[in-house]
Protein backbone atom coordinates (compact mmCIF):
# COMPACT_ATOMS: atom_id res chain seq x y z
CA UNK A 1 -0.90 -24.03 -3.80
CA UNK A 2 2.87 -24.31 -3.03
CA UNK A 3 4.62 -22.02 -0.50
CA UNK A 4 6.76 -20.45 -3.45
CA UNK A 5 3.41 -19.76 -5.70
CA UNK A 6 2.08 -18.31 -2.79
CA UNK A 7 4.86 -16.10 -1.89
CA UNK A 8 5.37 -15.16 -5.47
CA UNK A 9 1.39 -13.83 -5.35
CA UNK A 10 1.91 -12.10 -1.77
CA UNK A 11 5.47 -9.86 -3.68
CA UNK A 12 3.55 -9.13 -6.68
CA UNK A 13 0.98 -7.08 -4.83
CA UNK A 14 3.48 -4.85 -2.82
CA UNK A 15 5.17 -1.88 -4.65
CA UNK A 16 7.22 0.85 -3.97
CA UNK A 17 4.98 4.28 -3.28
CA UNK A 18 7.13 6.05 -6.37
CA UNK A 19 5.54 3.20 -8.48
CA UNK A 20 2.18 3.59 -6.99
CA UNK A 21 2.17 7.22 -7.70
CA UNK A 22 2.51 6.86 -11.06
CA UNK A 23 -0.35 6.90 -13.39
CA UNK A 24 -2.65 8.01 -10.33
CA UNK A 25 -3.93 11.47 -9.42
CA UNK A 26 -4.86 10.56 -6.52
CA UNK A 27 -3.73 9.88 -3.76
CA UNK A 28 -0.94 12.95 -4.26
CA UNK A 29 3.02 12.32 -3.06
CA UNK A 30 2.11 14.92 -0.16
CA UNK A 31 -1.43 12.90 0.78
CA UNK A 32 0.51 9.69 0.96
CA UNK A 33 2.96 10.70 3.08
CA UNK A 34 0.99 12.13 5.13
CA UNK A 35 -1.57 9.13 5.28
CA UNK A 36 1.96 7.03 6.28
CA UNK A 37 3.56 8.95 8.70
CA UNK A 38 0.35 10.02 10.56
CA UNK A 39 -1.43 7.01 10.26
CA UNK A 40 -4.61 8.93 8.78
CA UNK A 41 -8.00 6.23 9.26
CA UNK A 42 -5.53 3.28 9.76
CA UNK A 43 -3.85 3.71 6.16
CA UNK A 44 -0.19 2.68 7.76
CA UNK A 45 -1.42 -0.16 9.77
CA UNK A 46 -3.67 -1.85 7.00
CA UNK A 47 -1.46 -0.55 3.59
CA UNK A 48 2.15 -0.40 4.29
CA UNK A 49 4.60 -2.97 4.80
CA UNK A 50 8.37 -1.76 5.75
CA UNK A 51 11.36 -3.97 4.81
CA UNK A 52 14.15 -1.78 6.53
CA UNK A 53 13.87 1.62 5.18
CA UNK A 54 11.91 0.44 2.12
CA UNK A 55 8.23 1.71 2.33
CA UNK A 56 5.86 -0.54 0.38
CA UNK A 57 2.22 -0.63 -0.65
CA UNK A 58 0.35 -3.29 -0.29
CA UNK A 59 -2.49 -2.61 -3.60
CA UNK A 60 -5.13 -4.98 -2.50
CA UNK A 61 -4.96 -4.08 0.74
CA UNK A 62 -5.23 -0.36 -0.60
CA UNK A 63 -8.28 -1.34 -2.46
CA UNK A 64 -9.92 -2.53 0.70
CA UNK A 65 -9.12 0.29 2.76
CA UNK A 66 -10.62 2.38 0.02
CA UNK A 67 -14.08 0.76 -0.22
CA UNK A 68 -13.80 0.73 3.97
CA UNK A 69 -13.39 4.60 3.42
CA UNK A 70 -15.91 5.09 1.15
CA UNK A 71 -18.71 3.62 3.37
């Protein structure tokens, strides 16, 4: 796999937490902000990646963290 495929893959996965919100009724704005700035079971360290001031979501590492969670 080429360095640009594989960077393409790695982008595609991170999104904006206004985008993940939507369609979802769970996790709530309020819980997810709370879950970043508190760093609630690990969510910040294993979920979010900042760029600057931009807070993004990393969803596959989100689905991880869930089935950690639900254990």
């Amino acid at each position: 796999m080429s360095t640009q495929a594989l960077n393409n893959q790695v982008q595609s996965n991170l999104i904006t937490c206004k985008a993940f919100l939507q369609g979802r009724d769970w996790p709530t704005a309020t819980s997810l902000r709370y879950y970043i700035f508190f760093n609630k079971y690990g969510f910040a360290d294993k979920c979010v990646r900042r760029v600057g001031r931009k807070v993004l979501i990393d969803l596959y590492a989100f689905n991880r963290w869930l089935e950690e969670q639900a254990r």
